[in-house]
Structures are given as structure tokens and as C-alpha cells.
Protein backbone atom coordinates (compact mmCIF):
# COMPACT_ATOMS: atom_id res chain seq x y z
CA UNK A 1 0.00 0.00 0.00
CA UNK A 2 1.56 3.35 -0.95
CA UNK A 3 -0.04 6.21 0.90
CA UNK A 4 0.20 9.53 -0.23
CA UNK A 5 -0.43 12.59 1.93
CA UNK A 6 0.47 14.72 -1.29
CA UNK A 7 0.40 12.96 -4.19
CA UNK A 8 2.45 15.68 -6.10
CA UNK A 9 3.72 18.33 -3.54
CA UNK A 10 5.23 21.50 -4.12
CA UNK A 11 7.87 21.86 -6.74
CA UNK A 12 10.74 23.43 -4.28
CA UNK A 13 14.27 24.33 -4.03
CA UNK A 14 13.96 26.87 -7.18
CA UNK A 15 13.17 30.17 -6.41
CA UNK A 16 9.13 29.91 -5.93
CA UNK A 17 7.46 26.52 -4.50
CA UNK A 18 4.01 25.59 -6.50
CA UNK A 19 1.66 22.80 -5.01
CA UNK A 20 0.13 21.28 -8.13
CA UNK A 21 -2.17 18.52 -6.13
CA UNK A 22 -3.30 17.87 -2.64
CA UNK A 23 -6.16 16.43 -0.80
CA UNK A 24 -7.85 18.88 1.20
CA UNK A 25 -8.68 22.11 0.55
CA UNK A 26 -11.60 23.56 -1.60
CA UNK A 27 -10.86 22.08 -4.96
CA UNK A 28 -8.80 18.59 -4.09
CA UNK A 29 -7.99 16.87 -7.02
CA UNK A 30 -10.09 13.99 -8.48
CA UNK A 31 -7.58 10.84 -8.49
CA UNK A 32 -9.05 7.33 -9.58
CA UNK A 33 -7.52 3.67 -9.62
CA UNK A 34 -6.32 2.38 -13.11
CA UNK A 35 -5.25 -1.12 -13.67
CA UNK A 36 -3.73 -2.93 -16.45
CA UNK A 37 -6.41 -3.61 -19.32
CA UNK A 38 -4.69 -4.78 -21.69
CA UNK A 39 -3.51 -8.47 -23.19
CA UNK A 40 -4.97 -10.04 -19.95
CA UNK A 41 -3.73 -8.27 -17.29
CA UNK A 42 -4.92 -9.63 -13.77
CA UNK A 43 -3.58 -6.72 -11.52
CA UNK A 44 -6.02 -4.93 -9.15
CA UNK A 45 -5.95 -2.11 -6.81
CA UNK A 46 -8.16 0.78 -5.42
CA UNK A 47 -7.60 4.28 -4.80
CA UNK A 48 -9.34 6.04 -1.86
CA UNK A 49 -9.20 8.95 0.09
CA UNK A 50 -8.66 9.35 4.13
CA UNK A 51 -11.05 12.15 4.61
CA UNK A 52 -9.96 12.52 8.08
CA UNK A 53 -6.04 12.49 7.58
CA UNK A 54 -6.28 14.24 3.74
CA UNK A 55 -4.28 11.90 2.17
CA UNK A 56 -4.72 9.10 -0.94
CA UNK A 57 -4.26 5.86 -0.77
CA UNK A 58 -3.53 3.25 -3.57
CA UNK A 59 -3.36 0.26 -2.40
CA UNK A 60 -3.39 -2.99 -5.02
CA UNK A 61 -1.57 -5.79 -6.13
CA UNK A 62 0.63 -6.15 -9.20
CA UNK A 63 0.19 -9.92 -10.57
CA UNK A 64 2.28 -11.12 -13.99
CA UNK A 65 0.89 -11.18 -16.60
CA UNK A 66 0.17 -14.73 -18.20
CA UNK A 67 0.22 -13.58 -22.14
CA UNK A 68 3.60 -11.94 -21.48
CA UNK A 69 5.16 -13.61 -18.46
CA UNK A 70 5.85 -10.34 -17.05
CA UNK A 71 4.42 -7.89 -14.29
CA UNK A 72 1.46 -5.79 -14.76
CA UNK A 73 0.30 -2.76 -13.21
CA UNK A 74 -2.06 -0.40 -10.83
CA UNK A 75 -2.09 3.22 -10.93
CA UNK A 76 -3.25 5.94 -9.31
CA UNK A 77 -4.43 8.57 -12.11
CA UNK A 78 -5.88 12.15 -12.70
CA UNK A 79 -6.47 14.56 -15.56
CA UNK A 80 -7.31 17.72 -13.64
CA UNK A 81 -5.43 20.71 -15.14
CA UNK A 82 -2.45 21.84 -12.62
CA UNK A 83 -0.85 25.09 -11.66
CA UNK A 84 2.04 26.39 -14.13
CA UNK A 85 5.06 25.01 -12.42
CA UNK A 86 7.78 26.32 -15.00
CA UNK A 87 9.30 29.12 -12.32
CA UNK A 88 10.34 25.83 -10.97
CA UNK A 89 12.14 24.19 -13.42
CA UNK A 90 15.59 23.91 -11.49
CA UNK A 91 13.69 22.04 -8.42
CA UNK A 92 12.67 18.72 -7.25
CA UNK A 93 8.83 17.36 -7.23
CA UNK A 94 8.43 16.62 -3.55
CA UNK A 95 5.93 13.80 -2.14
CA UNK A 96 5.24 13.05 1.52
CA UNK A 97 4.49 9.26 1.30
CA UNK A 98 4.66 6.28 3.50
CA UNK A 99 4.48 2.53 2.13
CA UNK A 100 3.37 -0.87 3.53
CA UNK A 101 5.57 -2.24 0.91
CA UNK A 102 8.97 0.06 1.40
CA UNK A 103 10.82 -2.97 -0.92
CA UNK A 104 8.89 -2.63 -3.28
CA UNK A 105 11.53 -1.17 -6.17
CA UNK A 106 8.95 -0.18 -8.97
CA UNK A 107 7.29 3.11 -8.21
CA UNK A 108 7.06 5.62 -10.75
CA UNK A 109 6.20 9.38 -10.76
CA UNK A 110 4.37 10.41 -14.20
CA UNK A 111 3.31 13.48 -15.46
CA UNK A 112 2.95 15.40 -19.34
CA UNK A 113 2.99 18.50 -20.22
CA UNK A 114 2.45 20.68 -23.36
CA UNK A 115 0.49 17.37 -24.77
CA UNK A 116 -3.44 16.88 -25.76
CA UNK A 117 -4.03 13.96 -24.29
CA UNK A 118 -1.78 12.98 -21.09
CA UNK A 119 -3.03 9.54 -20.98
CA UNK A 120 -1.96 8.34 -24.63
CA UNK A 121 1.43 10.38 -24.56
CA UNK A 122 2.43 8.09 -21.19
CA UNK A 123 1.51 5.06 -23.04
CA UNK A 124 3.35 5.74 -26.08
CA UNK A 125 5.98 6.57 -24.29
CA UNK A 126 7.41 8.91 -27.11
CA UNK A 127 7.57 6.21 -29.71
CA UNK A 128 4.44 6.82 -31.20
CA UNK A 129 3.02 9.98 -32.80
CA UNK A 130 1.90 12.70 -31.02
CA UNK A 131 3.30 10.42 -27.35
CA UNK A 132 5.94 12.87 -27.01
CA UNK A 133 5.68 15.09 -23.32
CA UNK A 134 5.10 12.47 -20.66
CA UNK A 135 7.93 12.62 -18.40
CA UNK A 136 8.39 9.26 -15.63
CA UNK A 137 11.13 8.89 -12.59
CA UNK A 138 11.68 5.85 -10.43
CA UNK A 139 11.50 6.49 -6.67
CA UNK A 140 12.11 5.04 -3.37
CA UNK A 141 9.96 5.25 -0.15
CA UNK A 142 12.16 4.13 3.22
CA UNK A 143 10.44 1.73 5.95
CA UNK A 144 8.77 2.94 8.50
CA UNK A 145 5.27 4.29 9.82
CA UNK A 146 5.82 7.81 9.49
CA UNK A 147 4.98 9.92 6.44
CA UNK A 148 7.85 10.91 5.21
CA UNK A 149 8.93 13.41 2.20
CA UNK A 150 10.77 11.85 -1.05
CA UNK A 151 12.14 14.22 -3.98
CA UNK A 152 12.55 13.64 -7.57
């Protein structure tokens, strides 16, 4: 289970922080659970939100998938448009998350930019036409019950 106080915090260490997402507030962003559809996946997951604590949590489980003998996928997803963050282009994307799983190795950050459909131009992952401006980093989240911030 990966929970996510923020799921994409400030942008900081430039010279102005931006908060693109959070969960509280007047207008939290809309986050929903994606699994993977395609050639037979079997993964499953949910995403909810702790009302009480304002924070997300996905929580699934990533099973192989038989067609390809290799894992699938859960996701946590959302189109909502974000605050312009390019004032913080020198900075890190900061996330204060805790994980029931902290050896787990495959956790990804995703976002696009500048692109008309976000969804398609992760998928394509640049090799197809018009999949160009999804941008994806690896990250780590260290045992322990605490919420704790990772940057990227």
C-alpha cells in the first residue's frame, strides 16, 4: 500500500514553490484507480481517500501477466489541469508518502505537459506519434510508519 499525503507536492528548491495537487482544501484533485487492461492483465488495486487524515491511498496488487510472463500494473491517475510550475524548473517534485511495501523497487512518478491527451502520450511513451511530453522517474519510499517526504 503506498499512501500519499500529497500525491504531487510542491515543486521546491527553485526560487518559488508551486503545489500542483493535494487532498484537502476547496478544490482537491479527483484521483481514480487504473489497472492494467490490456492483453490479460490480472492486476487490481483501489484508490481512496482518508477524509480525516487528507491523504490518498492506492493500495493494489501487481500480478504477472500470463500472455507476457511479465508484471502488470495499478495506478493511481488524474487529468485535472495543474498550476504552471515552470518558475520551478531547477527544483525537485516533492511527495510526503509512506508505504506498507517500502521494498517494493517499482514506483514511478508520471506526469505530461504541453500534450493533448496525457493519458496516450504516457503510453506511447514517445515512440508513437503525437506520445511525445510524458515525463516518468523511479522512486524510493524508506520503511517505517511515518509519512515521510521523497524528492525527484
Amino acid at each position: 500500500v503506498l499512501v500519499m499525503r500529497v500525491a504531487l507536492g510542491a515543486i521546491c528548491c527553485a526560487a518559488v514553490d508551486v503545489e500542483l495537487t493535494g487532498f484537502e482544501g476547496s478544490t482537491p484533485s479527483h484521483f481514480e484507480e487504473m489497472n492494467d487492461p490490456v492483453m490479460g492483465g490480472q492486476s487490481t488495486g483501489t484508490w481512496t481517500v482518508n477524509e480525516q487524515g487528507k491523504y490518498g491511498v492506492m493500495d493494489g496488487e501487481v500480478k504477472d501477466v500470463p500472455s507476457l510472463k511479465a508484471p502488470g500494473f495499478v495506478a493511481a491517475t488524474c487529468n485535472d489541469k495543474f498550476p504552471d510550475a515552470s518558475a520551478t524548473v531547477s527544483g525537485s517534485v516533492v511527495m510526503t508518502v509512506r508505504s506498507t511495501t517500502p521494498n517494493y523497487t517499482g514506483f514511478k512518478l508520471a506526469f505530461a505537459a504541453g500534450t493533448v491527451s496525457p493519458s496516450y502520450s504516457c503510453r506511447g511513451g514517445g515512440t508513437l506519434p503525437g506520445s511525445r511530453g510524458c515525463f516518468k522517474a523511479p522512486f524510493t519510499v524508506p520503511a517505517g510508519d511515518d509519512f515521510v517526504e521523497v524528492r525527484i
